[in-house]
Every structure is written in C-alpha cells, then in structure tokens.
C-alpha atoms as a PDB file:
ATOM      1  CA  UNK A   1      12.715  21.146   7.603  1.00  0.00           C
ATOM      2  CA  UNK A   2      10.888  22.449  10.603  1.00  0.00           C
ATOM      3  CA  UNK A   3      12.812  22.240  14.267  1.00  0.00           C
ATOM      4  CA  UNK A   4      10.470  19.364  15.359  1.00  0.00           C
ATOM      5  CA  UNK A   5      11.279  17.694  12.307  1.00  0.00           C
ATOM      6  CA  UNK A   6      15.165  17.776  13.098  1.00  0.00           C
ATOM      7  CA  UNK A   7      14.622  16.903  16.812  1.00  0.00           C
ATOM      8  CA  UNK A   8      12.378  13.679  15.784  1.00  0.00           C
ATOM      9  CA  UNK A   9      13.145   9.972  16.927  1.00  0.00           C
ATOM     10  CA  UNK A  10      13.482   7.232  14.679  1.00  0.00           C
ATOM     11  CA  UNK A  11      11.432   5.290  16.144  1.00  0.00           C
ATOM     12  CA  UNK A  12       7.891   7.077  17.105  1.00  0.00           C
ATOM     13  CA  UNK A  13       7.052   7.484  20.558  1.00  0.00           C
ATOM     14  CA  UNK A  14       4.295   5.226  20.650  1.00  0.00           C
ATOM     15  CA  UNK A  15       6.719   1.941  19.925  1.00  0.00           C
ATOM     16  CA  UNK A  16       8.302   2.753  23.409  1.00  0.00           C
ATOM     17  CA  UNK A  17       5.561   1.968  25.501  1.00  0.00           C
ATOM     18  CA  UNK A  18       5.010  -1.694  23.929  1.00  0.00           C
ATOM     19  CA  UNK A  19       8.678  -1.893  23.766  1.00  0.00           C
ATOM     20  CA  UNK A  20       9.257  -1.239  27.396  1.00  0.00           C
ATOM     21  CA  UNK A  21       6.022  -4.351  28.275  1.00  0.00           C
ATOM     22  CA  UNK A  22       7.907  -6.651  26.290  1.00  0.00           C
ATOM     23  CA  UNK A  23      11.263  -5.693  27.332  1.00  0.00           C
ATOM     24  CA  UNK A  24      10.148  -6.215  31.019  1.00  0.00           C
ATOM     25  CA  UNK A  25       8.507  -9.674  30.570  1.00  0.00           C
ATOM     26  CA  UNK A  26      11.601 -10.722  28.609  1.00  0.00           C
ATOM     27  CA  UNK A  27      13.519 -10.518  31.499  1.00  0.00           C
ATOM     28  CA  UNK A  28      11.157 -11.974  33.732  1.00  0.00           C
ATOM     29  CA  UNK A  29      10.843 -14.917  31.838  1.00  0.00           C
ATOM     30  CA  UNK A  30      14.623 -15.669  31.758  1.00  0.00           C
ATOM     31  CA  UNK A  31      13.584 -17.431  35.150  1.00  0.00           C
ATOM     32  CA  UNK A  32      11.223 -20.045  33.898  1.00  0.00           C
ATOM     33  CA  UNK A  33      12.475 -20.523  29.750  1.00  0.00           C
ATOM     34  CA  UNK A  34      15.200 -18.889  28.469  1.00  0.00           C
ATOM     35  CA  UNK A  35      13.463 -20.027  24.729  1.00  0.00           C
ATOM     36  CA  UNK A  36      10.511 -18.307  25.358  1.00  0.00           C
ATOM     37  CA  UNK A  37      12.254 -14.909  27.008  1.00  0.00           C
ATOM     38  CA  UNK A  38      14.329 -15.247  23.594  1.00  0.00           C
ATOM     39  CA  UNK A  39      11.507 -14.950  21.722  1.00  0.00           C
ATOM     40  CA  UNK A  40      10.714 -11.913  24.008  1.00  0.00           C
ATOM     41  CA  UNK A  41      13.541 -10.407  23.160  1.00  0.00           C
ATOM     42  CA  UNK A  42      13.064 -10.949  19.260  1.00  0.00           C
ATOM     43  CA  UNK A  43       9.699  -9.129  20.348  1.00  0.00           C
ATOM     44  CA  UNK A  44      10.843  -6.121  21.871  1.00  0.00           C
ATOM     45  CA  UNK A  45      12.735  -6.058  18.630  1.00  0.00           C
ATOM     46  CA  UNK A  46      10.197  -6.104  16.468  1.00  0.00           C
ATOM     47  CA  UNK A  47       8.381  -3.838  18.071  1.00  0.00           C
ATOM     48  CA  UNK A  48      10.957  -1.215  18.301  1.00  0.00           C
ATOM     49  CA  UNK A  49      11.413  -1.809  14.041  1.00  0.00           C
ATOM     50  CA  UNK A  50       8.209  -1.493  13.156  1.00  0.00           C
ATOM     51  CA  UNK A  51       7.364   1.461  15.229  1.00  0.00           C
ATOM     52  CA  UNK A  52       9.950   3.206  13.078  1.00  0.00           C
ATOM     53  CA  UNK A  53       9.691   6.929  11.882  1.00  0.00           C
ATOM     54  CA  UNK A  54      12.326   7.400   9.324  1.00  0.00           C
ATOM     55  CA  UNK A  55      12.512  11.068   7.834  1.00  0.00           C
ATOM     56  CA  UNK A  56      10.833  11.670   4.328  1.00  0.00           C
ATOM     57  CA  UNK A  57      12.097  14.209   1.245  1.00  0.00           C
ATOM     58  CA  UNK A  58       9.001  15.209   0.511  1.00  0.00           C
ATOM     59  CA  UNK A  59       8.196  16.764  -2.814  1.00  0.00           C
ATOM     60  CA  UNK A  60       6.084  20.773  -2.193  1.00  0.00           C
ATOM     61  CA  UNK A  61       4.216  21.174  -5.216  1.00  0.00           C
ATOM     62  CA  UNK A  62       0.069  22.234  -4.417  1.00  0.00           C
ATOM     63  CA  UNK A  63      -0.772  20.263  -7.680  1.00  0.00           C
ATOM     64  CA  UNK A  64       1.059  17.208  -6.236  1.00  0.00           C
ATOM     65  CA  UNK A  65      -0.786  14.319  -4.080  1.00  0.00           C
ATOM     66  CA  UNK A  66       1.770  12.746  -1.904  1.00  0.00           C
ATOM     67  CA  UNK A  67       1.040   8.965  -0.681  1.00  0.00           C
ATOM     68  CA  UNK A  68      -0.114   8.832   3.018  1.00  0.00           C
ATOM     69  CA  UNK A  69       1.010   5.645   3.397  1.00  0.00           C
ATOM     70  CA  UNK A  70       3.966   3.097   2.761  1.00  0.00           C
ATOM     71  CA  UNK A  71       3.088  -0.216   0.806  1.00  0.00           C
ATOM     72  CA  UNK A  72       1.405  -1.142  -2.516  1.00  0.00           C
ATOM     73  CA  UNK A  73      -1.085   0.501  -4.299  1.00  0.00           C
ATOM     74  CA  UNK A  74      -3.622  -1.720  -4.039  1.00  0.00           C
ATOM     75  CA  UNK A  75      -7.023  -0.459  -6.167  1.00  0.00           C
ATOM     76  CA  UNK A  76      -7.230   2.727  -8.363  1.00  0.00           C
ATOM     77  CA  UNK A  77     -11.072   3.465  -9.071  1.00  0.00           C
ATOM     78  CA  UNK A  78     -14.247   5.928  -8.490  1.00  0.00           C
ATOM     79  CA  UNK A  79     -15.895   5.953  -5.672  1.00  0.00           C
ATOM     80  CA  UNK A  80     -17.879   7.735  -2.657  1.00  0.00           C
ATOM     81  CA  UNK A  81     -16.319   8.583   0.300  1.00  0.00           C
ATOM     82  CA  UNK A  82     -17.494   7.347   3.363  1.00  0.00           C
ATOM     83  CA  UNK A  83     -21.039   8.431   4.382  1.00  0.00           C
ATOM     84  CA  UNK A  84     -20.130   9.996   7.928  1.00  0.00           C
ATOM     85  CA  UNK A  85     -18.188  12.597   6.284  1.00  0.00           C
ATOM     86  CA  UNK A  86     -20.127  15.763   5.583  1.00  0.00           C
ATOM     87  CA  UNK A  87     -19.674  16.510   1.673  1.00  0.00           C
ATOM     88  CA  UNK A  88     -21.472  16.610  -1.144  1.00  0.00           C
ATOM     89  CA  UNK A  89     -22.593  12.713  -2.450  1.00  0.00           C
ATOM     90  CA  UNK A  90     -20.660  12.717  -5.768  1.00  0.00           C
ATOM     91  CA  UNK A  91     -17.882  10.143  -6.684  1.00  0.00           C
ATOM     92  CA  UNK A  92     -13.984  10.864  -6.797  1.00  0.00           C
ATOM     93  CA  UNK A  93     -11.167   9.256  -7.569  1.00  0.00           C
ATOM     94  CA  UNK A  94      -9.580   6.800  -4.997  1.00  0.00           C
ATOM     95  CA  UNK A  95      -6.063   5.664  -4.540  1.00  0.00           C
ATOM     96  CA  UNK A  96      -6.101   2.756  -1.981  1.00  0.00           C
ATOM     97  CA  UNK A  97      -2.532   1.380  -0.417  1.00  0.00           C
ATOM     98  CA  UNK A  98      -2.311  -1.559   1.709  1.00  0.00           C
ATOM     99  CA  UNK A  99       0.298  -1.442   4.667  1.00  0.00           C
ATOM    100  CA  UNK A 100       1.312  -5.001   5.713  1.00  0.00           C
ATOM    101  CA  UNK A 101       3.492  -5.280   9.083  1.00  0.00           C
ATOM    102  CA  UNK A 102       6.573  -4.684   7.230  1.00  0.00           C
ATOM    103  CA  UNK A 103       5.869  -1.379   6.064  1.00  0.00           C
ATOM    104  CA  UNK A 104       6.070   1.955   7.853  1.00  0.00           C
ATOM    105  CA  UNK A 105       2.862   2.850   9.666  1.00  0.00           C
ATOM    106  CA  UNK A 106       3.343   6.748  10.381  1.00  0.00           C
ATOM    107  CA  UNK A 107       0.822   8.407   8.242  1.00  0.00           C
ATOM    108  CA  UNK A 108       1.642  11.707   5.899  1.00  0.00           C
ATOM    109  CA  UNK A 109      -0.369  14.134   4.988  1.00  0.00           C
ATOM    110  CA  UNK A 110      -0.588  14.225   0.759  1.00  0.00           C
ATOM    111  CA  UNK A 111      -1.400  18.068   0.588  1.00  0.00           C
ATOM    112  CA  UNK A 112      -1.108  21.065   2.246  1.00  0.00           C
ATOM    113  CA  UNK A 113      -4.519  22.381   3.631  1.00  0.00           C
ATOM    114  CA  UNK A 114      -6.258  22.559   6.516  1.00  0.00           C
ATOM    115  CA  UNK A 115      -7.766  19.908   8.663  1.00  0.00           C
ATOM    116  CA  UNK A 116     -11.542  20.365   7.898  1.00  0.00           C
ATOM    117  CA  UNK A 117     -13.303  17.120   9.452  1.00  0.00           C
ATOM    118  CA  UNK A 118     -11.607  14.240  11.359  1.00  0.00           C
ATOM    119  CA  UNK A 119     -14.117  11.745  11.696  1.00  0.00           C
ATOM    120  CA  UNK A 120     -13.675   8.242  13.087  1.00  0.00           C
ATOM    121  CA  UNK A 121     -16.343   5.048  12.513  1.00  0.00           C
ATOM    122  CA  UNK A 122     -15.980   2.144  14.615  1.00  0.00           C
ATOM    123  CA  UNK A 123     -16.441  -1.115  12.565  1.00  0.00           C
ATOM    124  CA  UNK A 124     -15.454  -4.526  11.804  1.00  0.00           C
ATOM    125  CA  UNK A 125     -11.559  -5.932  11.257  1.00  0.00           C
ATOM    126  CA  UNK A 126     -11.846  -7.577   7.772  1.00  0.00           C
ATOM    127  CA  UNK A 127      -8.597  -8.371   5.513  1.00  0.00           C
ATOM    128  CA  UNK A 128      -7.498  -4.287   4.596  1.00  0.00           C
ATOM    129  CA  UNK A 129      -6.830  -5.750   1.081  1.00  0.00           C
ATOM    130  CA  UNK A 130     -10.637  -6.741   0.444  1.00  0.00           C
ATOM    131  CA  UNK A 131     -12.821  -4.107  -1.353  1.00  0.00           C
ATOM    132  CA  UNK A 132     -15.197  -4.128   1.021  1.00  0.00           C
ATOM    133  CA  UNK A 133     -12.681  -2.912   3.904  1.00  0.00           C
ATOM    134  CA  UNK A 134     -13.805   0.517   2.740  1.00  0.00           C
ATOM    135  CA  UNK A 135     -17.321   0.587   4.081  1.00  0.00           C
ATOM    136  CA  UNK A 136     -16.943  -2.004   6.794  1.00  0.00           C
ATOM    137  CA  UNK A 137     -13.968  -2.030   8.529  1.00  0.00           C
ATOM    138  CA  UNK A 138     -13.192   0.637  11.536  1.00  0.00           C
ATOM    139  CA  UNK A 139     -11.466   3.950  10.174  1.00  0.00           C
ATOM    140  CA  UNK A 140     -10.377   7.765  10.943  1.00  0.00           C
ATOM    141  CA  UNK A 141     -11.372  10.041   7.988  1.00  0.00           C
ATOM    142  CA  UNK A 142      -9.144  13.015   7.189  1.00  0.00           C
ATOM    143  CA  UNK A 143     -11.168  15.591   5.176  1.00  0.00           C
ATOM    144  CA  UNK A 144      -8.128  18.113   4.411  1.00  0.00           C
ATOM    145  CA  UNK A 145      -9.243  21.578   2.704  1.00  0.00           C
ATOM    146  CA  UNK A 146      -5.899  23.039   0.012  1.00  0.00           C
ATOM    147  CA  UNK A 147      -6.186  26.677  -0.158  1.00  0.00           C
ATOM    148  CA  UNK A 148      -7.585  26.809  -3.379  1.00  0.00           C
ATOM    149  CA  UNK A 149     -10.643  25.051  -1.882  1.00  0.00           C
ATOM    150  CA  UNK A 150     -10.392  21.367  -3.284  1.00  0.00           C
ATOM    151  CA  UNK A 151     -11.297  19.047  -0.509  1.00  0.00           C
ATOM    152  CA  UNK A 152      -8.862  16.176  -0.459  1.00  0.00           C
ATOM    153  CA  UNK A 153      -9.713  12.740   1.940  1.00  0.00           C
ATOM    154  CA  UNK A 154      -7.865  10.286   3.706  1.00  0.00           C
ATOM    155  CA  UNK A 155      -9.379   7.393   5.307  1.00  0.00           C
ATOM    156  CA  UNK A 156      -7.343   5.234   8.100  1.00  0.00           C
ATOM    157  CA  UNK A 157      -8.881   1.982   7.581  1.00  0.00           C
ATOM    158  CA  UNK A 158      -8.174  -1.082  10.459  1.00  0.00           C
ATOM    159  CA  UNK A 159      -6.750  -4.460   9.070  1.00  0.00           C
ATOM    160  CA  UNK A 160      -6.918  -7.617  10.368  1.00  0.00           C
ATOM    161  CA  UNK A 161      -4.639  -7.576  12.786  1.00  0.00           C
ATOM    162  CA  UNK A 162      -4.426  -3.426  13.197  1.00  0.00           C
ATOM    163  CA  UNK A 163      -6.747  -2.888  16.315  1.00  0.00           C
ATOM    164  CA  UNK A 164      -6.076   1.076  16.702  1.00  0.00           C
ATOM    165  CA  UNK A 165      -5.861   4.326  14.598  1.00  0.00           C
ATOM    166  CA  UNK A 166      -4.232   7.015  16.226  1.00  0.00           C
ATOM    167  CA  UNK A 167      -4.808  10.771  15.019  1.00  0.00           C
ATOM    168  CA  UNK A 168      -2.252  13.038  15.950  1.00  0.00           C
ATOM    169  CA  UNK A 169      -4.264  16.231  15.205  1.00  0.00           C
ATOM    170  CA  UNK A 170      -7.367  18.199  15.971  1.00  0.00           C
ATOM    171  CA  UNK A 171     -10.206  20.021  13.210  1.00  0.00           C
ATOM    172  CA  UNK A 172      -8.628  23.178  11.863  1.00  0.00           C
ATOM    173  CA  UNK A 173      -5.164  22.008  11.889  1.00  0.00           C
ATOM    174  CA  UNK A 174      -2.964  23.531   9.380  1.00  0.00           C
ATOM    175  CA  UNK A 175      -0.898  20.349   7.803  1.00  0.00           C
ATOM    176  CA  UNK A 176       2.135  20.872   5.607  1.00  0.00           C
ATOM    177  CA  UNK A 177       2.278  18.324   2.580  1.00  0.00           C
ATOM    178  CA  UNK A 178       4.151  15.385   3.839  1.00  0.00           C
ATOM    179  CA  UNK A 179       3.603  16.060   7.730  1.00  0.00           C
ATOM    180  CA  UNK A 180       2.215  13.276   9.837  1.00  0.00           C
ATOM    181  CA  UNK A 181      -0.947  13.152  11.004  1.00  0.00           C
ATOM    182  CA  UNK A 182      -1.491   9.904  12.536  1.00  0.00           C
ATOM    183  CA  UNK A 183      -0.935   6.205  12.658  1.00  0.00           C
ATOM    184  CA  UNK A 184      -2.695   2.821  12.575  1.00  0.00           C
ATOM    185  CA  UNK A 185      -0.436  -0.258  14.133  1.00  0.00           C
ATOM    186  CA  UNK A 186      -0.014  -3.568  12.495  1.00  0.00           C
ATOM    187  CA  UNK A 187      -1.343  -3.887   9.056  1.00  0.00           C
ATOM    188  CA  UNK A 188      -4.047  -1.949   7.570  1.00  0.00           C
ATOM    189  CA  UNK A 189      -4.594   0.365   4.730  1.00  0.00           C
ATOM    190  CA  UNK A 190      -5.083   4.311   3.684  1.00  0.00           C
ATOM    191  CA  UNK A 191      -7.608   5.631   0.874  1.00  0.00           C
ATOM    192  CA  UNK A 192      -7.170   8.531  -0.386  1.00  0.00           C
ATOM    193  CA  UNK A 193      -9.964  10.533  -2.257  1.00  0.00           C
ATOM    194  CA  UNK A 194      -9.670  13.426  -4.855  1.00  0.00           C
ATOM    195  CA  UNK A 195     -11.304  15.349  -7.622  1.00  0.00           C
ATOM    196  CA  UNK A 196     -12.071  13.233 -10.792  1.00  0.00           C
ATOM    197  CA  UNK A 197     -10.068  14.915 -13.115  1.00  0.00           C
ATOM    198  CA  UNK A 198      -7.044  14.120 -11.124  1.00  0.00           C
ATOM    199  CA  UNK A 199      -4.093  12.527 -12.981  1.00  0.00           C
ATOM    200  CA  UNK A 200      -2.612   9.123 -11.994  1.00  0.00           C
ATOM    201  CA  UNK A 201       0.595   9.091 -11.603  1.00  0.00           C
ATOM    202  CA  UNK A 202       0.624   5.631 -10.104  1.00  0.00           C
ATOM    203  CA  UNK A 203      -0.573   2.027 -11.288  1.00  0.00           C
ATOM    204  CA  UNK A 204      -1.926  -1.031  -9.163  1.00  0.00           C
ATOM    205  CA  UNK A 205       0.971  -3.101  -7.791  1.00  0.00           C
ATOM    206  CA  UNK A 206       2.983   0.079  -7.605  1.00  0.00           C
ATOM    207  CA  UNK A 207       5.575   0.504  -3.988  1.00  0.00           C
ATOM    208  CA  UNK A 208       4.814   3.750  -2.657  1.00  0.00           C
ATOM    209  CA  UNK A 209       7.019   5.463   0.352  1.00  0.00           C
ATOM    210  CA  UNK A 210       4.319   7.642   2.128  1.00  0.00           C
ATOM    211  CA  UNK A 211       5.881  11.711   2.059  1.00  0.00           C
ATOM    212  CA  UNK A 212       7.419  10.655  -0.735  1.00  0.00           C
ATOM    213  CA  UNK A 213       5.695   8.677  -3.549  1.00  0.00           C
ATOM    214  CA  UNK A 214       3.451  10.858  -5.731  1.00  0.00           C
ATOM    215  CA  UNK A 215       0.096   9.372  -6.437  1.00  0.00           C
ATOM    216  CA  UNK A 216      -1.755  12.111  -8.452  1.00  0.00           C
ATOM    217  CA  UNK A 217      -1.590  15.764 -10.120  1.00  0.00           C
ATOM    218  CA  UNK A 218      -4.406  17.676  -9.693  1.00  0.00           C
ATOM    219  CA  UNK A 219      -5.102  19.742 -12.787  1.00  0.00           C
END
C-alpha cells in the first residue's frame, strides 16, 4: 500500500464540498423550521455516507479482472464497445454492474495497464439498469492497455439520478489494479469490456465490492 493510499480519507474529497452547502443551509434554516433544517441535517449526513472511500484488499494477479464498481452484476453478454472509442469493431465480453445510491461510487481500476484513451460522450439520463443505458446514456470510457498488450475498457455510464462522472486521471496514466480512477455520484453503472475468451468468474445477480470482487480471468 502506496503512501497516498495510507494518508487517504474515508470519505472522498468531493463529499465535502456538498457536505459543507448542506451543512450551512441546515443551520440557516433552524430560523424558519426546525423540521425542515432536521431534514438538512439528515442531508449533510447522507451526503457525507455516501461520498465514502473505504480502503480495498485488492487481489494483484495480471490474469485477474477486478470489479470497477460496487453493486450487482447486472448483464453478462457480447458486445461492442462504444463507437467513440478508437479500436478495432469486433465484439468482447461485457460485465455490466449497477451502482444504486447505497453503494460505493469511487471507481477502481480492474487491471494494471496504462491509460490509453479516456473518452467522455455526453448523452441522455435513462434508468442505468436498462440495456439500452449503454449506447444512450452520458459516459467516460476508460480504454486501459496491460503490458502484455490486451486492451481492457471501462465505461462510466450516468443513471437516472447520477448527473456527473468525474475522471481522476489523464491519457498515459500508469494505473495499478485496484487504484481509483474516477467517480460518478448518485446511482449509475460501470461496463467493463474484455477479450472473448475471458473466463467468468461471476454470475448475474452476483454483489461485487469494486478493488475487490473478481469478475474474470483472462487466459
């Protein structure tokens, strides 16, 4: 575990901010309702909870694909990445796991590699769960390269209710397996795309713990 790693909050920087709004006009609202500064309160709570960041035991194997994401695995089938992404049109095997506003929303990085492409398509804010989410909703896609060259992608898709996807790195980024790399706030869902031949080591309905939860082997 890196020094960064050690030094880390649990709850991620980003919660603060929103935190700090709801904190303030919480107490300003003690003056006119004390119910509805309550409810403030309860907010700020919220907030802070599901802006956590808890640390991860993640499992370094190269032939290993870690989850991304916290939640269920929601659809395990063949498909084309997204079209914006500059690789070859040929069909790979997807992983898809839906984050509802329970789960943790810090994104991990499944492999080690290299951050070849980060590409992000604005879109529309359908239900995360739906198939079509994939090609229509707004997303960040992660093209990450291993160093045996097999090109592994993950695609931050908006929910319903999610309204931003954060990336916390740049193109030729070198990610450690497990490491985050970004994060998409309140309810949404992360596709993950590798080679065909790819093992499952997961089922539909599964819980998955993103840096944790292993998805895949790649053979």
């Amino acid at each position: 575990m890196n020094q960064i790693e050690k030094r880390r909050s649990y709850i991620h920087p980003e919660g603060f901010k929103f935190a700090a709004i709801s904190l303030s006009l919480s107490i300003i609202l003690i003056a006119v309702s004390e119910i509805v500064s309550a409810v403030g309160f309860v907010l700020t709570f919220f907030i802070l909870w599901f802006f956590r960041d808890p640390k991860r035991n993640t499992p370094q194997d190269s032939n290993l694909i870690i989850s991304s994401a916290d939640g269920k695995v929601c659809l395990i089938d063949e498909a084309y990445p997204p079209q914006e992404i500059p690789l070859r049109e040929e069909k790979m095997k997807r992983i898809c796991v839906f984050m509802n506003v329970f789960n943790v929303h810090v994104n991990r990085s499944p492999v080690q590699g290299e951050a070849e492409h980060i590409i992000y398509k604005k879109g529309q804010f359908l239900n995360a769960s739906l198939d079509k989410a994939s090609d229509k909703n707004e997303r960040s896609s992660l093209v990450i390269k291993t160093e045996n060259g097999t090109q592994i992608v993950v695609v931050q898709i908006a929910g319903l209710i999610a309204r931003r996807i954060l990336s916390f790195i740049s193109p030729s980024y070198k990610l450690f397996q497990g490491e985050r790399f970004g994060l998409i706030r309140f309810g949404s869902r992360v596709d993950i795309y590798m080679p065909l031949d790819a093992i499952e080591k997961c089922k539909v309905g599964d819980k998955v713990v993103a840096g944790e939860s292993i998805l895949a082997a790649l053979q």
